[in-house]
Protein backbone atom coordinates (compact mmCIF):
# COMPACT_ATOMS: atom_id res chain seq x y z
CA UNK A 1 12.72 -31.69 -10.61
CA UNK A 2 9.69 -31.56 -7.79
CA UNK A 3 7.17 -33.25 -8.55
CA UNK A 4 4.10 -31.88 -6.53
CA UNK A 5 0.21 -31.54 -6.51
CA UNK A 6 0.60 -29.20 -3.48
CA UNK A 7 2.87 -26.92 -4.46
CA UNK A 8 1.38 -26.33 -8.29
CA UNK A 9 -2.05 -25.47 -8.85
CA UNK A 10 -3.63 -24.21 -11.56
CA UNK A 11 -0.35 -22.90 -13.06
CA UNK A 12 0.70 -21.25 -9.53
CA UNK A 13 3.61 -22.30 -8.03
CA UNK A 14 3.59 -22.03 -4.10
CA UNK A 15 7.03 -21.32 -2.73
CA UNK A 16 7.56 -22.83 0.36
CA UNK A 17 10.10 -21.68 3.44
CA UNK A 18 11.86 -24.96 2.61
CA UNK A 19 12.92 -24.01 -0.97
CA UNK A 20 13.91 -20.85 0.18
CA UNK A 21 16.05 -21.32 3.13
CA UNK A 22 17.81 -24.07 -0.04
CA UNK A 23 18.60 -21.28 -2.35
CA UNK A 24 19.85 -19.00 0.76
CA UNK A 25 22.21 -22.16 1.83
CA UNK A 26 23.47 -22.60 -1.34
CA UNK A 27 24.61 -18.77 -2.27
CA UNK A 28 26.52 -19.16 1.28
CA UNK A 29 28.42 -22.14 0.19
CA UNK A 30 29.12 -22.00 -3.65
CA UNK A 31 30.97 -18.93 -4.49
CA UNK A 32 30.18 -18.73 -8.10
CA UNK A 33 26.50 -19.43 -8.23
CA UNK A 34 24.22 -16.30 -9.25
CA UNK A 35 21.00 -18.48 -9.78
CA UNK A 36 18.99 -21.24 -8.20
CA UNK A 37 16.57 -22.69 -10.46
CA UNK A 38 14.04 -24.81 -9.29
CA UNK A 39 11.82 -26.78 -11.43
CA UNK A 40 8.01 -28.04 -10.89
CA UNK A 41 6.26 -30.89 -12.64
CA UNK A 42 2.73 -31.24 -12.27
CA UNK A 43 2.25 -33.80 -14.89
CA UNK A 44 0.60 -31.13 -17.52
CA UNK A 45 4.33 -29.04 -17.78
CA UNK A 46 7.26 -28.13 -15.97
CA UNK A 47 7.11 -24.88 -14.37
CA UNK A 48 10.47 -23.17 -13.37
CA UNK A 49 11.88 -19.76 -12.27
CA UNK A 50 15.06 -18.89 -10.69
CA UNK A 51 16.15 -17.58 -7.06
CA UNK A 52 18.63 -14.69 -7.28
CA UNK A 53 21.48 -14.18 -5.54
CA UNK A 54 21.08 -10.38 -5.08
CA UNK A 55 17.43 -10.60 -4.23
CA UNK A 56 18.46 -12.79 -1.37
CA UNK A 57 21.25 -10.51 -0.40
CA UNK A 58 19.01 -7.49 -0.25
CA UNK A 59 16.74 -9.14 1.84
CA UNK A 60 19.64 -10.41 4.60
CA UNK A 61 21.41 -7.06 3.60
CA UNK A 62 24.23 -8.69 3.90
CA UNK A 63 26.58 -10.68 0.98
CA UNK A 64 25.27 -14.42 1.89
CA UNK A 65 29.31 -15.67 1.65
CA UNK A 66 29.96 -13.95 4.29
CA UNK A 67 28.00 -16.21 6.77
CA UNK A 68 30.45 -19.30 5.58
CA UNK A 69 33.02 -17.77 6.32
CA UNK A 70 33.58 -20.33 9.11
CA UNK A 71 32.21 -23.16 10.30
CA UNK A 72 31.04 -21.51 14.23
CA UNK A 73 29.28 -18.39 12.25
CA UNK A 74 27.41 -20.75 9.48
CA UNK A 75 25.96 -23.69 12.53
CA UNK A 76 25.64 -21.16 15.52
CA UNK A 77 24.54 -17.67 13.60
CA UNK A 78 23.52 -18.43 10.16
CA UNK A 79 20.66 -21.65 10.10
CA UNK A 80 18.86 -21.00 13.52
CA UNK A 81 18.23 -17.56 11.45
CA UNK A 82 17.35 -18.90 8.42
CA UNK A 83 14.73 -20.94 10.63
CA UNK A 84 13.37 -17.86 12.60
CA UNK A 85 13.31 -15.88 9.63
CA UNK A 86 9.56 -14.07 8.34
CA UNK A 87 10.01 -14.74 4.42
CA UNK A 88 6.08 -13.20 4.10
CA UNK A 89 6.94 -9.95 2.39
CA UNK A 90 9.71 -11.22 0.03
CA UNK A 91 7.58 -11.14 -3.84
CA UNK A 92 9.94 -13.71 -5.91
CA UNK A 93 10.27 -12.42 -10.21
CA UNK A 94 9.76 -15.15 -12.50
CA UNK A 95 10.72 -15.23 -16.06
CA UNK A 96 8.50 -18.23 -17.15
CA UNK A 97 5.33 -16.94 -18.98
CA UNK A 98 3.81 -20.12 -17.92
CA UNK A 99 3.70 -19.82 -14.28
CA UNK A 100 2.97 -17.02 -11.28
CA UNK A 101 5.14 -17.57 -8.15
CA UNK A 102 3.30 -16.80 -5.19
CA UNK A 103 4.79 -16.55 -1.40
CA UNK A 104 1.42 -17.79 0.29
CA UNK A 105 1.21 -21.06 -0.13
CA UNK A 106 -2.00 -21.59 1.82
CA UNK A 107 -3.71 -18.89 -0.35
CA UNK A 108 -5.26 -21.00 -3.10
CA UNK A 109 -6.83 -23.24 -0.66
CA UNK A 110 -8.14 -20.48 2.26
CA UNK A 111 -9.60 -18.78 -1.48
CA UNK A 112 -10.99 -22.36 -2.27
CA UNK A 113 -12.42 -23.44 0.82
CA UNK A 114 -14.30 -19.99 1.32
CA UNK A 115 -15.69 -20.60 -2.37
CA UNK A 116 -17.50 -24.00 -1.21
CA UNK A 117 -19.09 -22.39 1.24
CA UNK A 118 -20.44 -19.29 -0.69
CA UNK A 119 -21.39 -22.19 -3.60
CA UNK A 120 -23.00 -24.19 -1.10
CA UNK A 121 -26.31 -22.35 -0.99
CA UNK A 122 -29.24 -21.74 -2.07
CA UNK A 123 -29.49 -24.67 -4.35
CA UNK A 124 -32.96 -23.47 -6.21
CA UNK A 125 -30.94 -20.24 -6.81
CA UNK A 126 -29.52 -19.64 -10.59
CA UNK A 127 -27.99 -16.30 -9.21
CA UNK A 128 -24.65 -15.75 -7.86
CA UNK A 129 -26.07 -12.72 -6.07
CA UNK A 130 -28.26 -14.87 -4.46
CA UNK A 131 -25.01 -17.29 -3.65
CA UNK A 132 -22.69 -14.09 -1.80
CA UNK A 133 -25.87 -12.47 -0.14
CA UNK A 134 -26.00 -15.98 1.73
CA UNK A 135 -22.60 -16.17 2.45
CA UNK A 136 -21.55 -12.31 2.89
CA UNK A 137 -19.06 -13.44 5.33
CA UNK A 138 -17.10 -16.00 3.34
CA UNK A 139 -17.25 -13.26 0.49
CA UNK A 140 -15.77 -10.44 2.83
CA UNK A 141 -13.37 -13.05 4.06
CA UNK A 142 -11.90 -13.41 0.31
CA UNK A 143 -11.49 -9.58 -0.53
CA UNK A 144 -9.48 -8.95 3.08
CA UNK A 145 -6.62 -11.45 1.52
CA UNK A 146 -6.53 -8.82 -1.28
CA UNK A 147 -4.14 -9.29 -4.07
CA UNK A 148 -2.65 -12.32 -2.96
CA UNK A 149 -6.50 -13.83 -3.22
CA UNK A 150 -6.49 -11.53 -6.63
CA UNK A 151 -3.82 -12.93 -8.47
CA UNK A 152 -4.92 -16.49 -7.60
CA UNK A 153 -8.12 -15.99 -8.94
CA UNK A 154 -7.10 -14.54 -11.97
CA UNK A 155 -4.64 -17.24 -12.27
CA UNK A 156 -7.41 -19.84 -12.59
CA UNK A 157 -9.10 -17.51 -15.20
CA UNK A 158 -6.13 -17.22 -17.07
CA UNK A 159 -6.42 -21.62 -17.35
CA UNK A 160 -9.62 -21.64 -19.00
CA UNK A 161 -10.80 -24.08 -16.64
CA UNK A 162 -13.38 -22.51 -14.27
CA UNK A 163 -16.37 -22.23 -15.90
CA UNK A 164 -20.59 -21.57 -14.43
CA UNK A 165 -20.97 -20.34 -11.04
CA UNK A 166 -17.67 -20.46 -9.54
CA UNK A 167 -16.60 -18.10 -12.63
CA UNK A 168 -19.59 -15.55 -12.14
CA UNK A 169 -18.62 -15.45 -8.47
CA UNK A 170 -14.59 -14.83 -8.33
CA UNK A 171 -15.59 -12.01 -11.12
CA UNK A 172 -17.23 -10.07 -8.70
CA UNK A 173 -14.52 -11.06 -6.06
CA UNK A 174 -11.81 -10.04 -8.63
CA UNK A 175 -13.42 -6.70 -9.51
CA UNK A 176 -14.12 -5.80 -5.90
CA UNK A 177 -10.30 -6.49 -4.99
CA UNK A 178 -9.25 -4.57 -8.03
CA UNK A 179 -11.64 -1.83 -7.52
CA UNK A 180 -9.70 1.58 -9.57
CA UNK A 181 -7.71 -0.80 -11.09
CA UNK A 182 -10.33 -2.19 -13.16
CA UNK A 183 -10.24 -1.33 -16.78
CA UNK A 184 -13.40 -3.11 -18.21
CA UNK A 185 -17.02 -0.87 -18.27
CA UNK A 186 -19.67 -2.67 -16.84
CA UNK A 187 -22.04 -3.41 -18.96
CA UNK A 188 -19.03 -4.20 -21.78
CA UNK A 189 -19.35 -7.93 -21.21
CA UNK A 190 -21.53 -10.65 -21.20
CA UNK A 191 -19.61 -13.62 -18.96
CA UNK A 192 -16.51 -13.56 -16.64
CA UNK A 193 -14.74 -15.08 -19.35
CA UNK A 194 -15.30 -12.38 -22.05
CA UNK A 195 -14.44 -10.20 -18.55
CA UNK A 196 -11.46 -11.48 -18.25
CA UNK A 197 -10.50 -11.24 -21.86
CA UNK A 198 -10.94 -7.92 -21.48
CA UNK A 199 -8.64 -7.19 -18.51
CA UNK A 200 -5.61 -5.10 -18.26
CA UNK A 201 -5.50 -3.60 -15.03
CA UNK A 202 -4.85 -0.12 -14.82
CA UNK A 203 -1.36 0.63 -12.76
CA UNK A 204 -0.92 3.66 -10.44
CA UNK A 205 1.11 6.37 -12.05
CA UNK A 206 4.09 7.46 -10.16
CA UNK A 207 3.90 11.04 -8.35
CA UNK A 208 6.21 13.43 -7.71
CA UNK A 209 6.54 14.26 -3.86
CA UNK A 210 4.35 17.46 -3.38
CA UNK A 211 5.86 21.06 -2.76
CA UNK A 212 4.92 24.12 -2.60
CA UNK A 213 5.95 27.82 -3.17
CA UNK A 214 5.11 30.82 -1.43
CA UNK A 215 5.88 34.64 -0.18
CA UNK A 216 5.05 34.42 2.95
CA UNK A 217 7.52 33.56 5.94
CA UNK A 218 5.34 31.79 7.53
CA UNK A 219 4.11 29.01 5.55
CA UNK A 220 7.84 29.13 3.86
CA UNK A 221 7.90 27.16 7.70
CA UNK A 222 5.19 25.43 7.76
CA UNK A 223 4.74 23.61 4.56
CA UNK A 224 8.43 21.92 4.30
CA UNK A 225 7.78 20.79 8.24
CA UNK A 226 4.23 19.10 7.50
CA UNK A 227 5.65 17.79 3.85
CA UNK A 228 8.81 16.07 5.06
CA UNK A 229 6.77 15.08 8.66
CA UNK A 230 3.73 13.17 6.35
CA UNK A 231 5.89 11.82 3.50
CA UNK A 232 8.23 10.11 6.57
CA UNK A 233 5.00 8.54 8.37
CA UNK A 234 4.13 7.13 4.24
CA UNK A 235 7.40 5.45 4.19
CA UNK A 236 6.82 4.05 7.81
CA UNK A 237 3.42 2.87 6.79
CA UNK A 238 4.11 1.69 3.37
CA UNK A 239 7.54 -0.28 4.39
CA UNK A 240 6.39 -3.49 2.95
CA UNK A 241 4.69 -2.20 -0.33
CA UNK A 242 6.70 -2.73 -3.78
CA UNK A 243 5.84 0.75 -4.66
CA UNK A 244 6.41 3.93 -2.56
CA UNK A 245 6.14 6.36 -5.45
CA UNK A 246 2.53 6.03 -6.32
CA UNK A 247 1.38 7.84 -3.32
CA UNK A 248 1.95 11.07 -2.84
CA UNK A 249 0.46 13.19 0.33
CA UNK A 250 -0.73 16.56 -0.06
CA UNK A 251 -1.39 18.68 2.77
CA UNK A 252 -3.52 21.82 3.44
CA UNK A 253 -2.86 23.79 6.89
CA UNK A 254 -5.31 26.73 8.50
CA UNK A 255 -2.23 28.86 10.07
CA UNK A 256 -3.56 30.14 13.39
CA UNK A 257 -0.21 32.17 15.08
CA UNK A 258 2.67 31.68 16.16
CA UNK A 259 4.56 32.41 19.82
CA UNK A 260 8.08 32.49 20.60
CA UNK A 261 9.80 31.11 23.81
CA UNK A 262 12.69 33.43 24.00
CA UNK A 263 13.85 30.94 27.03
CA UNK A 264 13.43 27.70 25.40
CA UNK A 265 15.10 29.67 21.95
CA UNK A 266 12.67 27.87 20.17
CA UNK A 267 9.19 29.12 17.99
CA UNK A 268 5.97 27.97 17.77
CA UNK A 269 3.49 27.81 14.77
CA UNK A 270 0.02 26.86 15.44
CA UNK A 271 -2.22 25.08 12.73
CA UNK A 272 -5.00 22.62 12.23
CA UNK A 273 -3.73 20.31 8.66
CA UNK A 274 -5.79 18.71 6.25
CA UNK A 275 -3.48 15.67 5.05
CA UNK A 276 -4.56 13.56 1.70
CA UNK A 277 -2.88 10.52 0.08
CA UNK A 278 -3.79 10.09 -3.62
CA UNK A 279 -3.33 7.44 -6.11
CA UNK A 280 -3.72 8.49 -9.85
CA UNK A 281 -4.61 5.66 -12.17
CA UNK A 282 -5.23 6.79 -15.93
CA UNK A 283 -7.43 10.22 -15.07
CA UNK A 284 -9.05 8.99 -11.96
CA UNK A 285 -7.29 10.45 -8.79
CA UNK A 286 -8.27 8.15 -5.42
CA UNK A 287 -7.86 9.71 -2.43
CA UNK A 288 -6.94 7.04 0.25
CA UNK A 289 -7.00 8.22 3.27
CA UNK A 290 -7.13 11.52 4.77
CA UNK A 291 -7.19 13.20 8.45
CA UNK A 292 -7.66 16.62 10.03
CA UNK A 293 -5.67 17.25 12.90
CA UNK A 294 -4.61 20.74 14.88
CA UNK A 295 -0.93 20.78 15.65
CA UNK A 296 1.97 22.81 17.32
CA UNK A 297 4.75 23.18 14.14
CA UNK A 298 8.24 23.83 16.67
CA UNK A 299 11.45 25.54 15.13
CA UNK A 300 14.67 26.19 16.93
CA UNK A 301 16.22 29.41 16.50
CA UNK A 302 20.23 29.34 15.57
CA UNK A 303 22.15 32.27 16.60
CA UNK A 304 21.79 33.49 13.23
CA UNK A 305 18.48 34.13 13.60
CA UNK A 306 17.55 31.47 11.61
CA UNK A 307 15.11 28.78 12.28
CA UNK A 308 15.56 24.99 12.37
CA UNK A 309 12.46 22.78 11.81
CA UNK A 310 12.42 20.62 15.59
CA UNK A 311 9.18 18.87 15.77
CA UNK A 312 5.17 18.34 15.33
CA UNK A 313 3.25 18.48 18.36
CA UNK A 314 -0.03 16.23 17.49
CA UNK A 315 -3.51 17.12 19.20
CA UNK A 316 -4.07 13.51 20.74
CA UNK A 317 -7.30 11.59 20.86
CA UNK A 318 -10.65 11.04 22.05
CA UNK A 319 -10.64 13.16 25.83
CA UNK A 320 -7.24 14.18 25.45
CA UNK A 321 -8.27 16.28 22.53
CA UNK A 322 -8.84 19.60 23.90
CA UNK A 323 -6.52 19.25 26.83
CA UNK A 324 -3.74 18.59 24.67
CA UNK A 325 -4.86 21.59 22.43
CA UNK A 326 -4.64 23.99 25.28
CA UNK A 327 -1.11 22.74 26.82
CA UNK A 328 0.72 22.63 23.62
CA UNK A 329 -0.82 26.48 22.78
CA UNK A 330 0.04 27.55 25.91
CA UNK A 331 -0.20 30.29 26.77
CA UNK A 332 -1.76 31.47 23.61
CA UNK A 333 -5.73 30.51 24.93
CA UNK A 334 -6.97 32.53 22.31
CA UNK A 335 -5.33 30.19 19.96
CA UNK A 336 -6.21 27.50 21.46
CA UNK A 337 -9.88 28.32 21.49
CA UNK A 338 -9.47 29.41 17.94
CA UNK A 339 -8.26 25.93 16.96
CA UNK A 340 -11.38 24.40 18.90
CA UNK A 341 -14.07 26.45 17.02
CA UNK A 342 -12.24 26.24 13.65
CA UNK A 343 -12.51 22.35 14.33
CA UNK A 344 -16.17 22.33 14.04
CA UNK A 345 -15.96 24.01 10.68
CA UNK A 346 -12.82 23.67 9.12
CA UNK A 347 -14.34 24.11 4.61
CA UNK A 348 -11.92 26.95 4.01
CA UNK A 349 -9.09 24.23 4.56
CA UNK A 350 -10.97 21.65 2.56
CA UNK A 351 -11.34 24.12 -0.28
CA UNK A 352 -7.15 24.73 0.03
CA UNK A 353 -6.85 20.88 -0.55
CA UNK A 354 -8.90 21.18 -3.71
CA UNK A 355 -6.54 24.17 -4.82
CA UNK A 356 -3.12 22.95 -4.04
CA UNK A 357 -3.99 19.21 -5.72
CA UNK A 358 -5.44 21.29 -8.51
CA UNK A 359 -2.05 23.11 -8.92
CA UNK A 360 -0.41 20.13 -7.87
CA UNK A 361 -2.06 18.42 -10.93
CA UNK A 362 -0.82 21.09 -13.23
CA UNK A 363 2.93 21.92 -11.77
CA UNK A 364 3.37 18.49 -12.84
CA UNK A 365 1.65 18.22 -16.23
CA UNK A 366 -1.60 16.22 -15.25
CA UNK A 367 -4.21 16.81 -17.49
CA UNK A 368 -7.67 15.70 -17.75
CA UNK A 369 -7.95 14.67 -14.69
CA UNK A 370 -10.82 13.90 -12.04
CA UNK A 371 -11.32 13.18 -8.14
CA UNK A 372 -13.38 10.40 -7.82
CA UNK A 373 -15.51 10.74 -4.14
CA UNK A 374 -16.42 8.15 -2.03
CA UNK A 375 -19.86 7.83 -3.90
CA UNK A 376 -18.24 7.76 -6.85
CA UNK A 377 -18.94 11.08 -8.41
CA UNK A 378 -16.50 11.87 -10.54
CA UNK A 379 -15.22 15.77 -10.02
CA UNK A 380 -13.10 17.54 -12.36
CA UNK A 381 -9.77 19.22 -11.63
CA UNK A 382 -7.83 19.91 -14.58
């Protein structure tokens, strides 16, 4: 039993390298032992959750017995890597209702010490606007730790104890962070406690990859290419997210032309592609991030006459842009100046990203649902 002010506050328990590098020591040495439970007294309750052995092994992606399985592998191999070893993006389950288990456990005090500073000032001041438009900085500070700042927050709603000021501004900090999540109207509540009473975050549905049919030859090519090519760079990006199925990218390409290099045995198709991610949470669907971007789609041919998808050949940035336009098009310059002027005005491929999430939206039974813009005008789609 630990007995620790600075690893329980407010009913979160901070794990810290220590503890876990423990549990990882022990599933190498005892055999039999599924679960490591550690318990936490901070003299109002005992908090405890277990380490699993398979959450452990996952993360090594190894079987942890296996590094005992000598004395030279466990000293010389197995502890200096416990002790280099980044346990940031491992999220720990708990089963105790009582307590949240969080991986940071410097969070609750960068979140504190950034909240005496915004409550610092001005003193003749009853309103917390007044409070974060003096300390915009300290505010900002708070959001960019996102939900690790989130959960913290909502931890020390969930205690009852923050009350006044404090409340009114982590509210705002917590609804910020949450943003589409956010389930309670404004203007349904009267104090951050009745806010939080109110609170069940909305989760993000999951989505089914995109696809899409069609009769032509040509984008039969090009749409599996830029599909398989953008859902491989979200699985790059995404690698330390929980979820991966709550995005899905939807793409929209102007086809220019294509040119074959009977030499090289290899074809080229020429497009400029709108790409999209999208989150859907209840009926609202948030696109989060999206890029235009002309390209060079390149297919081998077999000796069948068949075509094998090769690579994407990316216009590249700032000077480079054009340049790069004109040697991967080559020597299609009519293409290539195509691709330039299309780039100045490229609505028709905007208005194909409207229709293929529309039919997107319906392939996969989605109805009632609306885009919110960046303004946050809500558009209907199905």
């Amino acid at each position: 039993l630990i007995k620790s002010k600075e690893l329980i506050s407010n009913g979160v328990v901070a794990v810290t390298d220590k503890m876990l590098i423990n549990a990882t020591v022990i599933f190498s040495l005892i055999d039999n032992v599924d679960n490591v439970i550690f318990a936490f007294d901070d003299g109002r309750g005992v908090y405890s959750f277990p380490f699993n052995r398979d959450l452990l092994n996952d993360l090594f992606d190894k079987d942890l017995r296996e590094y005992s399985s000598s004395i030279k592998v466990f000293k010389e191999e197995f502890i200096p890597m416990l002790e280099r070893k980044d346990w940031s993006s491992l999220r720990i389950p708990t089963d105790s209702n009582e307590s949240t288990v969080s991986i940071n456990p410097e969070i609750g005090n960068k979140v504190e010490e950034k909240l005496e500073i915004i409550m610092s000032s001005p003193r003749d001041s009853s309103s917390p606007a007044a409070y974060i438009k003096a300390h915009q900085d300290e505010y900002e500070d708070i959001i960019k730790m996102g939900d690790d700042a989130l959960e913290y927050m909502l931890s020390l709603f969930e205690s009852g104890e923050e009350k006044g000021l404090k409340a009114h501004i982590m509210m705002e900090l917590c609804i910020e962070i949450l943003e589409d999540r956010n389930n309670v109207e404004e203007g349904s509540y009267n104090s951050p406690e009745e806010w939080y009473a109110k609170l069940s975050p909305y989760t993000a549905t999951k989505l089914p990859p995109f696809s899409f049919t069609s009769q032509d030859k040509i984008e039969q090519m090009v749409y599996p290419a830029l599909i398989e090519e953008y859902s491989n760079n979200k699985k790059i990006n995404k690698s330390n997210e929980n979820n991966k199925d709550d995005v899905v990218n939807i793409v929209a390409p102007h086809i220019f032309g294509t040119y074959e290099l009977e030499k090289e045995n290899e074809l080229k198709i020429f497009a400029t592609v709108y790409d999209s991610e999208f989150k859907l949470y209840e009926k609202k669907l948030i696109q989060e991030g999206a890029g235009v971007i002309p390209v060079a789609i390149v297919y081998t041919k077999n000796d069948d006459g068949t075509y094998k998808f090769k690579k994407i050949i990316r216009a590249m940035d700032g000077s480079y842009f054009q340049k790069s336009i004109e040697k991967f098009c080559e020597p299609r310059d009519d293409i290539a100046r195509a691709m330039m002027k299309h780039y100045g005005d490229y609505g028709d491929i905007i208005e194909l990203m409207k229709k293929n999430t529309i039919n997107y939206l319906k392939m996969n039974g989605f109805d009632g649902v609306s885009l919110k813009r960046y303004n946050g005008e809500l558009i209907p789609l199905t």
